[in-house]
C-alpha atoms as a PDB file:
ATOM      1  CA  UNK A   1      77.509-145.988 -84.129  1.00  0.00           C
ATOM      2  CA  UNK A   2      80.395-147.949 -83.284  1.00  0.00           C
ATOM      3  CA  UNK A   3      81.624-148.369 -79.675  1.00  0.00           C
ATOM      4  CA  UNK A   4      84.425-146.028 -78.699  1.00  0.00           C
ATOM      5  CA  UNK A   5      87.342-148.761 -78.096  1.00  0.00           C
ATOM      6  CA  UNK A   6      89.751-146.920 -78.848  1.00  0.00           C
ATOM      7  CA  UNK A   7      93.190-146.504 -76.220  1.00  0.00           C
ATOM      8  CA  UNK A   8      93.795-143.665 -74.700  1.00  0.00           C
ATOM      9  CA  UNK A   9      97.070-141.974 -74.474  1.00  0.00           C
ATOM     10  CA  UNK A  10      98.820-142.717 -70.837  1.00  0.00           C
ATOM     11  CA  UNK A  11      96.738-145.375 -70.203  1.00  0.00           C
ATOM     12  CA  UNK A  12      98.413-148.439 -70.874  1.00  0.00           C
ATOM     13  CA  UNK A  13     101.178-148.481 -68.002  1.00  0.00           C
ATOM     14  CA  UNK A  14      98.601-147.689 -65.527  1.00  0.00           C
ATOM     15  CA  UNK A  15      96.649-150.526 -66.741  1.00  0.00           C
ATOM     16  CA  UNK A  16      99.662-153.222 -66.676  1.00  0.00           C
ATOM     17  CA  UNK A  17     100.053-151.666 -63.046  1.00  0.00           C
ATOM     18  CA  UNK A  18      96.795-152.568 -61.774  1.00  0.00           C
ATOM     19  CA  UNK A  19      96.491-155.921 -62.744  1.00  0.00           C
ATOM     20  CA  UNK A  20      95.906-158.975 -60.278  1.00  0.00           C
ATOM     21  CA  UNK A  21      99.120-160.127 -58.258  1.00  0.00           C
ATOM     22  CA  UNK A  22      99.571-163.087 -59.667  1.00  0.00           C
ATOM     23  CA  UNK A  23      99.860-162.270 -62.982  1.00  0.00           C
ATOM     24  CA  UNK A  24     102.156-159.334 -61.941  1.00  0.00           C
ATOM     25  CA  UNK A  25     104.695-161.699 -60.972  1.00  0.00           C
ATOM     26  CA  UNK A  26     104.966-162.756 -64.271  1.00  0.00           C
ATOM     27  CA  UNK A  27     105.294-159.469 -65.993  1.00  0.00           C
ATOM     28  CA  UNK A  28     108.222-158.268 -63.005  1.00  0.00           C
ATOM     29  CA  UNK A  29     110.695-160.874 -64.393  1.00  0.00           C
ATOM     30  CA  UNK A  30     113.731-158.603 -65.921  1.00  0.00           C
ATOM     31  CA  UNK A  31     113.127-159.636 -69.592  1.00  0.00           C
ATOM     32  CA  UNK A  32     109.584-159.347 -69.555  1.00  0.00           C
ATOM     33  CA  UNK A  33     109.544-156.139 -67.839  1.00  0.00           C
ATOM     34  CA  UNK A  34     112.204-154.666 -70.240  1.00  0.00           C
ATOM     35  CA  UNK A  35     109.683-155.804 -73.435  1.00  0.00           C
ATOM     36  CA  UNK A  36     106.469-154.551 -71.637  1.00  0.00           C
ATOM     37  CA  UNK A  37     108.051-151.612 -70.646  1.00  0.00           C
ATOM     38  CA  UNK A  38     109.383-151.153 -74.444  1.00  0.00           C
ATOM     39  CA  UNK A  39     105.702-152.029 -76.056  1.00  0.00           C
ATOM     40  CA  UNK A  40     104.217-149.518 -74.216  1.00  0.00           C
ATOM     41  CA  UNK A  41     106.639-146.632 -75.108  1.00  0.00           C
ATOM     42  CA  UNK A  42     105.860-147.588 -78.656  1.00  0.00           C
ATOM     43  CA  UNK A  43     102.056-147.460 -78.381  1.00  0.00           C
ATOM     44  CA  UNK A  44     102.181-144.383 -76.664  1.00  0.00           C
ATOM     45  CA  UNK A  45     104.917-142.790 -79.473  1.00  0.00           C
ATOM     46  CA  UNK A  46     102.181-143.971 -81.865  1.00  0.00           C
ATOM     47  CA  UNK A  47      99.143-142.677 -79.870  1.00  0.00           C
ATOM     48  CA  UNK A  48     101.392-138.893 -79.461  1.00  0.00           C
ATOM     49  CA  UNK A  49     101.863-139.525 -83.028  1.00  0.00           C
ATOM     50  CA  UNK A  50      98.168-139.618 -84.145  1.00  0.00           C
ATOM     51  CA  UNK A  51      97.863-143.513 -84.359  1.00  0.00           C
ATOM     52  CA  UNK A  52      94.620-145.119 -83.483  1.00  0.00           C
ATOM     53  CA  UNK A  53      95.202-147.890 -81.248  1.00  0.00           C
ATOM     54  CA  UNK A  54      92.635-150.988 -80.102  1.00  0.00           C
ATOM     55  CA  UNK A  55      91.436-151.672 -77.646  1.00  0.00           C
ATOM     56  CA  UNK A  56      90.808-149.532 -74.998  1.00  0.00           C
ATOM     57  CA  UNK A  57      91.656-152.595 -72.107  1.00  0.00           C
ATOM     58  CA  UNK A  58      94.550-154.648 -73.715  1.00  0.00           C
ATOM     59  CA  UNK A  59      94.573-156.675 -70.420  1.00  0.00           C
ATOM     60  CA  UNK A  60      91.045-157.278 -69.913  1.00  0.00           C
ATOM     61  CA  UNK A  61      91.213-160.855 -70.515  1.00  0.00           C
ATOM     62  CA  UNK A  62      93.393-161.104 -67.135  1.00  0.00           C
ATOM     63  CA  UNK A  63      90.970-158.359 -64.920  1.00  0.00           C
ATOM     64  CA  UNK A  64      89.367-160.964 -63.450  1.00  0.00           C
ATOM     65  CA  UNK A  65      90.414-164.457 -63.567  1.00  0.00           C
ATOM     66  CA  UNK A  66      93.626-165.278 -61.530  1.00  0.00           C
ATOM     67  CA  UNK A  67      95.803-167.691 -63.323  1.00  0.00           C
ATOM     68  CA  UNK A  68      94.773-170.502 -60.662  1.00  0.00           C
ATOM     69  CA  UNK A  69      91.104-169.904 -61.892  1.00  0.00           C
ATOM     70  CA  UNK A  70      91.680-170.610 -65.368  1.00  0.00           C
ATOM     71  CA  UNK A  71      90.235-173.779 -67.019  1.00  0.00           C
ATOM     72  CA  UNK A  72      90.581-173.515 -70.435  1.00  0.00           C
ATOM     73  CA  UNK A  73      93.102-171.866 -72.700  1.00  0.00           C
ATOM     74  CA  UNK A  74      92.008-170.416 -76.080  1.00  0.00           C
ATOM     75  CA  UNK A  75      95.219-168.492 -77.802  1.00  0.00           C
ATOM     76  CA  UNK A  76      94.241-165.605 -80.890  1.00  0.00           C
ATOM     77  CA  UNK A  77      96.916-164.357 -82.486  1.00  0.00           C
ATOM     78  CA  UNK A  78      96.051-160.153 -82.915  1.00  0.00           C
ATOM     79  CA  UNK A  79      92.833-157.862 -81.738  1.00  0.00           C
ATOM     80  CA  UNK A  80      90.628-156.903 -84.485  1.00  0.00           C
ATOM     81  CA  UNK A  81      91.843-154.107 -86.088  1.00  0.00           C
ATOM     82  CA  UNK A  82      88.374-152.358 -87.209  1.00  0.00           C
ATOM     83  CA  UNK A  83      86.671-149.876 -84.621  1.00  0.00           C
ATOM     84  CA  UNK A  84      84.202-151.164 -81.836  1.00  0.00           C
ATOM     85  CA  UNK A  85      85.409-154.404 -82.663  1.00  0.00           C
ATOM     86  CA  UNK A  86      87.953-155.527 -80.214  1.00  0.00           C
ATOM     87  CA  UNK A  87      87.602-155.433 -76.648  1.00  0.00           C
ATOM     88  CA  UNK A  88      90.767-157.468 -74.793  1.00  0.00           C
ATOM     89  CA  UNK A  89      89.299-160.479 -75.332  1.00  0.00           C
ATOM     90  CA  UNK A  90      90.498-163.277 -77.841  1.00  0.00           C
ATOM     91  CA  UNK A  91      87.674-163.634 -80.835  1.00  0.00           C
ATOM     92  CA  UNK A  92      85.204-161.623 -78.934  1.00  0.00           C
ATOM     93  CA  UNK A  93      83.688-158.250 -79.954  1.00  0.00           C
ATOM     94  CA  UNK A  94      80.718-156.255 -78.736  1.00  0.00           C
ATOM     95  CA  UNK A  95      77.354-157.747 -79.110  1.00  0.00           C
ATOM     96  CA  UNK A  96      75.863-154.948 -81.047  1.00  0.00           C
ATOM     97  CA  UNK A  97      79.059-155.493 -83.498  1.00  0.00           C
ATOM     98  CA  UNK A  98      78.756-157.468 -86.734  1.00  0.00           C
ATOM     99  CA  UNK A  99      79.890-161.116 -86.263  1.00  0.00           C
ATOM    100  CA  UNK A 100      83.843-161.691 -87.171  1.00  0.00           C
ATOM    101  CA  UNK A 101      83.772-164.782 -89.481  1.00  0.00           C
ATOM    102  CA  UNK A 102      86.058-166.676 -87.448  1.00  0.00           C
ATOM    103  CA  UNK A 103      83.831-165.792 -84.289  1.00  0.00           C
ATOM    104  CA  UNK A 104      80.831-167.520 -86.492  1.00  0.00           C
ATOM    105  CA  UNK A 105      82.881-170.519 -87.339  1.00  0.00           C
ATOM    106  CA  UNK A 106      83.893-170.665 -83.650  1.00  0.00           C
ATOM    107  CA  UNK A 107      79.852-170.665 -82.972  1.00  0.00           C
ATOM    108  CA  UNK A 108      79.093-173.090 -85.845  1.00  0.00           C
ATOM    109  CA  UNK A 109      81.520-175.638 -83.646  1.00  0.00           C
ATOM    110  CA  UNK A 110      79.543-174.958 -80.961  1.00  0.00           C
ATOM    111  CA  UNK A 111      76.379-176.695 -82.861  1.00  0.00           C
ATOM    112  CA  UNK A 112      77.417-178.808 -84.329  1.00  0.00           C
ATOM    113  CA  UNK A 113      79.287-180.443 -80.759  1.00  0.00           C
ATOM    114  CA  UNK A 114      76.014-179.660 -79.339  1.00  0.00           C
ATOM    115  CA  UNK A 115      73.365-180.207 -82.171  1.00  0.00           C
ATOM    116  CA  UNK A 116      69.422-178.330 -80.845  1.00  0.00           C
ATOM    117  CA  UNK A 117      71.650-176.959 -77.725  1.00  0.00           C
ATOM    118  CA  UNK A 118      70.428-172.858 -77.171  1.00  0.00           C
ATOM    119  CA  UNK A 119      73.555-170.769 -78.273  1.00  0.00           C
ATOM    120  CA  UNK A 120      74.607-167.008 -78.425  1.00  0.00           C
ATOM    121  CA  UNK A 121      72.794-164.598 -80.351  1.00  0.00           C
ATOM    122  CA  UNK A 122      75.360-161.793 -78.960  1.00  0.00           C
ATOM    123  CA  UNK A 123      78.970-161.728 -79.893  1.00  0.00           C
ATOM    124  CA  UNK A 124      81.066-161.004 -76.162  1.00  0.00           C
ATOM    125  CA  UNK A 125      82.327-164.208 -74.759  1.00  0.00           C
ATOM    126  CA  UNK A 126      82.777-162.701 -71.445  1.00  0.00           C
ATOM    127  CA  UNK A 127      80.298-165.736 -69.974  1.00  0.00           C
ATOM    128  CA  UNK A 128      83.153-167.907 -70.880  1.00  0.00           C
ATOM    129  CA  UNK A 129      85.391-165.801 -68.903  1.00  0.00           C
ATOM    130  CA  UNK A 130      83.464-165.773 -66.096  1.00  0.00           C
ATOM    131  CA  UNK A 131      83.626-169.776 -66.015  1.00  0.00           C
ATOM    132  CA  UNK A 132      87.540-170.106 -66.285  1.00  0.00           C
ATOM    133  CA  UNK A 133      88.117-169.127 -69.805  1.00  0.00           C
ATOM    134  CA  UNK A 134      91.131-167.332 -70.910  1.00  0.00           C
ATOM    135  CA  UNK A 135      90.884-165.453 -74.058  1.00  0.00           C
ATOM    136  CA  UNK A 136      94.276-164.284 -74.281  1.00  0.00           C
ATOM    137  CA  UNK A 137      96.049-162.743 -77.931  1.00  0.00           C
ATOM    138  CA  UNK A 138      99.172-163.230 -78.285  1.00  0.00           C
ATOM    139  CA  UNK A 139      99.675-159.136 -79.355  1.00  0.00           C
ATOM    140  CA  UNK A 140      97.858-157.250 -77.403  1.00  0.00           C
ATOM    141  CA  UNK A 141      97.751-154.200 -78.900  1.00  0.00           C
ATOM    142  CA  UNK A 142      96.721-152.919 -83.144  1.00  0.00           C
ATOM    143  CA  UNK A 143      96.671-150.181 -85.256  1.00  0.00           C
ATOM    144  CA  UNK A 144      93.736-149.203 -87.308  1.00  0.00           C
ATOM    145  CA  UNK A 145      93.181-151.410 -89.848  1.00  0.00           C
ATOM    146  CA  UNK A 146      96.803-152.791 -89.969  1.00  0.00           C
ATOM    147  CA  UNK A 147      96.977-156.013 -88.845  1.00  0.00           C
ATOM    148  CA  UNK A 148      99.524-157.383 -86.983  1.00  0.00           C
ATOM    149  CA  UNK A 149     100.997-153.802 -86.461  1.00  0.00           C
ATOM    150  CA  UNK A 150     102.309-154.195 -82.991  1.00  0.00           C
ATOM    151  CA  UNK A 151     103.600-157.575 -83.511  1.00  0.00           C
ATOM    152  CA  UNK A 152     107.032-158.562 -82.933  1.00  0.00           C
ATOM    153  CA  UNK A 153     107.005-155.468 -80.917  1.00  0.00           C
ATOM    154  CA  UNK A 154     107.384-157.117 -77.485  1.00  0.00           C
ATOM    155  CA  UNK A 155     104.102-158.348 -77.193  1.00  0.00           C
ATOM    156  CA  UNK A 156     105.396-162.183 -77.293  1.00  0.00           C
ATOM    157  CA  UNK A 157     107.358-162.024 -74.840  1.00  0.00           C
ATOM    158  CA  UNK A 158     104.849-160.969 -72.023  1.00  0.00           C
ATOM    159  CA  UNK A 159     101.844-163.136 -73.434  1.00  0.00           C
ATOM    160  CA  UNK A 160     104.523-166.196 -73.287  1.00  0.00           C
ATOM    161  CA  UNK A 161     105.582-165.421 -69.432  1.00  0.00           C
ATOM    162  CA  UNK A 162     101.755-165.029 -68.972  1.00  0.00           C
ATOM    163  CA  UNK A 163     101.556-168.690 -70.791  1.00  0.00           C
ATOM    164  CA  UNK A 164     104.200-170.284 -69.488  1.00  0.00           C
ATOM    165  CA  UNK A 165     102.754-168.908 -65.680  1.00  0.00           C
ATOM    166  CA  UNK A 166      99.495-171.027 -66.533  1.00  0.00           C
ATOM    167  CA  UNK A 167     101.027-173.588 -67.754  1.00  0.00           C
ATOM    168  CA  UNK A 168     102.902-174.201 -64.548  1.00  0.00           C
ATOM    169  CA  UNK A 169     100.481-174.287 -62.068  1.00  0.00           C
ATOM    170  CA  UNK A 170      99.663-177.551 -61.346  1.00  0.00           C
ATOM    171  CA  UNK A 171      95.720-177.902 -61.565  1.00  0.00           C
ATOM    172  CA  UNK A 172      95.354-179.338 -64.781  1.00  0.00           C
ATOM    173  CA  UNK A 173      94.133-176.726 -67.877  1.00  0.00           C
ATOM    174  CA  UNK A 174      92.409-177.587 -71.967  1.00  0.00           C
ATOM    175  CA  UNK A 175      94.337-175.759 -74.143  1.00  0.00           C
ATOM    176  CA  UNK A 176      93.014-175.188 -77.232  1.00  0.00           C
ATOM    177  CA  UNK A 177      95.648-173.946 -80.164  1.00  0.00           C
ATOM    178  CA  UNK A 178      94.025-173.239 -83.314  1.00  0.00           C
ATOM    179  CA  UNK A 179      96.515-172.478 -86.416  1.00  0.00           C
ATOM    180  CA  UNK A 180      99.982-172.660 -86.382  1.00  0.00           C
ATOM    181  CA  UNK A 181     100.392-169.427 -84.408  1.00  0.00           C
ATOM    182  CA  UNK A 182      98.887-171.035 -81.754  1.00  0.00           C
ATOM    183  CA  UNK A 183     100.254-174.358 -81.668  1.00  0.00           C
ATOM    184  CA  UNK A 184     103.524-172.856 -81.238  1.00  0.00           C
ATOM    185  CA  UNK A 185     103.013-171.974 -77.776  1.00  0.00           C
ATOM    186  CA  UNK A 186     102.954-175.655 -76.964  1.00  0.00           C
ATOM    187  CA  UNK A 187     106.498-175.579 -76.519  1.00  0.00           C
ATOM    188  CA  UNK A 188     105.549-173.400 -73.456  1.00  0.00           C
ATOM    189  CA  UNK A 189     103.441-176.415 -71.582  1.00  0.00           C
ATOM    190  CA  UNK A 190     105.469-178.633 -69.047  1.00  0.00           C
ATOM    191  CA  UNK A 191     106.490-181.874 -71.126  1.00  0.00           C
ATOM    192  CA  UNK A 192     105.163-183.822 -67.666  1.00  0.00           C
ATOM    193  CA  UNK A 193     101.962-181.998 -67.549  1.00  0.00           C
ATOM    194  CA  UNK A 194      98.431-183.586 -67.257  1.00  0.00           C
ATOM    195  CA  UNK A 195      96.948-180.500 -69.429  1.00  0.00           C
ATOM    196  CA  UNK A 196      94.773-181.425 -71.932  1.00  0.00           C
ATOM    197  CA  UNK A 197      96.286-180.100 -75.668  1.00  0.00           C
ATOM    198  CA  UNK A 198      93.785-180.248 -79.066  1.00  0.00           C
ATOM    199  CA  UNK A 199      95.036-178.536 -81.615  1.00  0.00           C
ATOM    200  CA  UNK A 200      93.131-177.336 -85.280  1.00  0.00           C
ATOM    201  CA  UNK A 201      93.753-175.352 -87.876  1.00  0.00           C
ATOM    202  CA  UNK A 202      92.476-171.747 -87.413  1.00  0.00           C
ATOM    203  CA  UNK A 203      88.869-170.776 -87.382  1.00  0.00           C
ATOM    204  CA  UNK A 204      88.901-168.467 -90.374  1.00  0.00           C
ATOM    205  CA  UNK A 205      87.106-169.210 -93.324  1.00  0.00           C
ATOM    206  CA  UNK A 206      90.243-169.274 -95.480  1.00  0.00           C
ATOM    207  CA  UNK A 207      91.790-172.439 -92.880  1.00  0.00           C
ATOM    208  CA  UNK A 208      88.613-173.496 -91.254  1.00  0.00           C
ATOM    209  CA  UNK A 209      88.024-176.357 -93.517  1.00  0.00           C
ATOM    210  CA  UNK A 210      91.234-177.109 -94.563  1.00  0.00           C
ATOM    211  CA  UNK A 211      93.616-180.212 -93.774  1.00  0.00           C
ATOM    212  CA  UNK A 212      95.080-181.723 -91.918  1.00  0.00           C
ATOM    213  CA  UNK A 213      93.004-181.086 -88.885  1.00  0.00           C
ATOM    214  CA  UNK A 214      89.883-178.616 -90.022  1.00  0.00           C
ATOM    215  CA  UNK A 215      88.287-176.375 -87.320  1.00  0.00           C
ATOM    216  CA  UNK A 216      85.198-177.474 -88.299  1.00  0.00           C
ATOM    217  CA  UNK A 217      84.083-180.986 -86.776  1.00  0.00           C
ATOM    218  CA  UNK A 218      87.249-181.037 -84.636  1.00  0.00           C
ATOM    219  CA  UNK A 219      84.610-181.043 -81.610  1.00  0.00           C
ATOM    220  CA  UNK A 220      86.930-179.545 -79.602  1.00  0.00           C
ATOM    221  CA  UNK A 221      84.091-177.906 -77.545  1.00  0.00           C
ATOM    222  CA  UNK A 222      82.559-181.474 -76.284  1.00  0.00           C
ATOM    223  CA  UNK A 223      86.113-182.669 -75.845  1.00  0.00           C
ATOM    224  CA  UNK A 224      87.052-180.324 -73.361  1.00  0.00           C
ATOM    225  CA  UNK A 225      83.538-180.596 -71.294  1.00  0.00           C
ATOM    226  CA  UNK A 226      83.891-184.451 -71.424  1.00  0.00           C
ATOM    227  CA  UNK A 227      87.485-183.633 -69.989  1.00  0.00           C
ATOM    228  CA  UNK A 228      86.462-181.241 -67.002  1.00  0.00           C
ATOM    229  CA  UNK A 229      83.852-183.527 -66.512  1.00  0.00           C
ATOM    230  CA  UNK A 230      86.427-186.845 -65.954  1.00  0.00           C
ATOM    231  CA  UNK A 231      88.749-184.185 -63.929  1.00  0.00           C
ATOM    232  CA  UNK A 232      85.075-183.929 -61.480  1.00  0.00           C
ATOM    233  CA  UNK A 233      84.974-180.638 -62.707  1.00  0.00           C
ATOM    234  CA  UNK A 234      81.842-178.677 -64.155  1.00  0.00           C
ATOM    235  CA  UNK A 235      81.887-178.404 -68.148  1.00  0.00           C
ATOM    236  CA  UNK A 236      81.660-174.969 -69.896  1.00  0.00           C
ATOM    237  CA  UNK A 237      78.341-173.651 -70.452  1.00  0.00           C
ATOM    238  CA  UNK A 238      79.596-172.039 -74.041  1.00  0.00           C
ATOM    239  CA  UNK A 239      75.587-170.656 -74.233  1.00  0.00           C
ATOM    240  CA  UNK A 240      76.291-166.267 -73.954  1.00  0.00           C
ATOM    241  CA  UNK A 241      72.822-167.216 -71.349  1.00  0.00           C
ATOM    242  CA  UNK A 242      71.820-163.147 -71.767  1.00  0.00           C
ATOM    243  CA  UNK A 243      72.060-163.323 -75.255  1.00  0.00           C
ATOM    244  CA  UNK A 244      70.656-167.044 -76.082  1.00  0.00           C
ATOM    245  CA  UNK A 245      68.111-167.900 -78.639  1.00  0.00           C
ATOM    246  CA  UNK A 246      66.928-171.405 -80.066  1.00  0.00           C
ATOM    247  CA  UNK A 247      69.667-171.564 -82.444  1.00  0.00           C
ATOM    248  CA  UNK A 248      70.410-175.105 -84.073  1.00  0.00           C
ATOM    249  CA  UNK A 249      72.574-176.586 -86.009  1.00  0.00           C
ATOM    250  CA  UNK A 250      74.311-175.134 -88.779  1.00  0.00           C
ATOM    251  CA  UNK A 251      72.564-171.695 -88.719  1.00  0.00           C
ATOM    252  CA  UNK A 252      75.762-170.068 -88.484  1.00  0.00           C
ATOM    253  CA  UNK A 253      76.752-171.322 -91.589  1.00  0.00           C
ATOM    254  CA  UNK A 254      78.694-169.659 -94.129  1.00  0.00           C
END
């Protein structure tokens, strides 16, 4: 049986209300709070209305990691739309869920950067979170099996100020934009930053291999650990540890 990740009605504001400080600040500027504000009126017209809306925590990539924490910056565009899949974290679902493609590409990266390394056998990147990670959408909410439903609903606008407040802070951050969704937050990063910016096309099987700069064998994954590591910083461990087998190369293949 799937997990229950479904929103609840008159949940959402209370949610945005408790969220860390710092990333408050960001959602308090007047045009941001006038689109969150608007965003969550619609959700909960379409929840009164009989809408099914994922996931339950639409903020959970932010629960726990201040935006001075964060490390590493990887951008989705939309939650999964299917039940017990999404769970408010960019390409991560439930490990008892069946792998998303993009999620297995994202893990076939992983070996082949890392070739006999010990990688997940689960599915929830929340070990990455714990270790600076921020798996931020760019929507935040979905319908049932409507993608893309709540974009251009408001959305944007808060995950940019959320964006833009990374961005700023001065510790330097790997941002990793895959597809053209993605990439177009760059315009968000400081021109005179020291962040580190790769940028791929998208790791679904329908760009993954594609030109000009596939997803697969873009290494981005031992780039970014070679970075921290020249910044005198730890690299990711991108191993889910409770969920790790002997997994080698290429056995998440296609």
């Amino acid at each position: 049986m799937a997990h229950d990740n479904r929103l609840h009605k008159n949940t959402l504001a209370a949610q945005a209300s408790h969220l860390p400080k710092a990333w408050q600040a960001a959602l308090q500027a007047p045009g941001v709070a006038q689109a969150l504000s608007g965003i969550i009126d619609h959700v909960e017209a379409r929840l009164a209305a009989g809408a099914v809306v994922y996931p339950a925590t639409p903020f959970r990539a932010l629960d726990h990691l201040a935006p001075t924490d964060v490390r590493v910056v990887i951008l989705g565009q939309d939650p999964y739309h299917g039940p017990g899949q999404a769970q408010g974290l960019a390409f991560s679902v439930p490990d008892d869920c069946k792998r998303p493609p993009s999620l297995r590409n994202i893990f076939n990266e992983i070996a082949k950067d890392f070739p006999g390394t010990s990688l997940p056998r689960g599915n929830d990147l929340s070990p990455w979170v714990d270790q600076g990670v921020l798996l931020l959408n760019t929507s935040l909410t979905v319908e049932d099996g409507q993608p893309a439903s709540h974009a251009k609903r408001g959305w944007e606008t808060v995950t940019d100020a959320l964006i833009s407040l990374v961005a700023r802070d001065p510790a330097p951050k790997a941002f990793l934009l895959w597809g053209a969704h993605a990439q177009a937050k760059q315009s968000l990063l400081p021109s005179n930053s020291n962040h580190l910016v790769l940028t791929a096309n998208h790791p679904s099987p329908l760009s993954a291999r594609r030109p000009p700069v596939p997803f697969l064998g873009c290494g981005h994954f031992a780039k970014v650990n070679a970075w921290l590591v020249d910044q005198g910083k730890p690299p990711i461990d991108w191993a889910i540890e409770k969920n790790q087998g002997a997994v080698l190369q290429g056995e998440f293949r296609l």
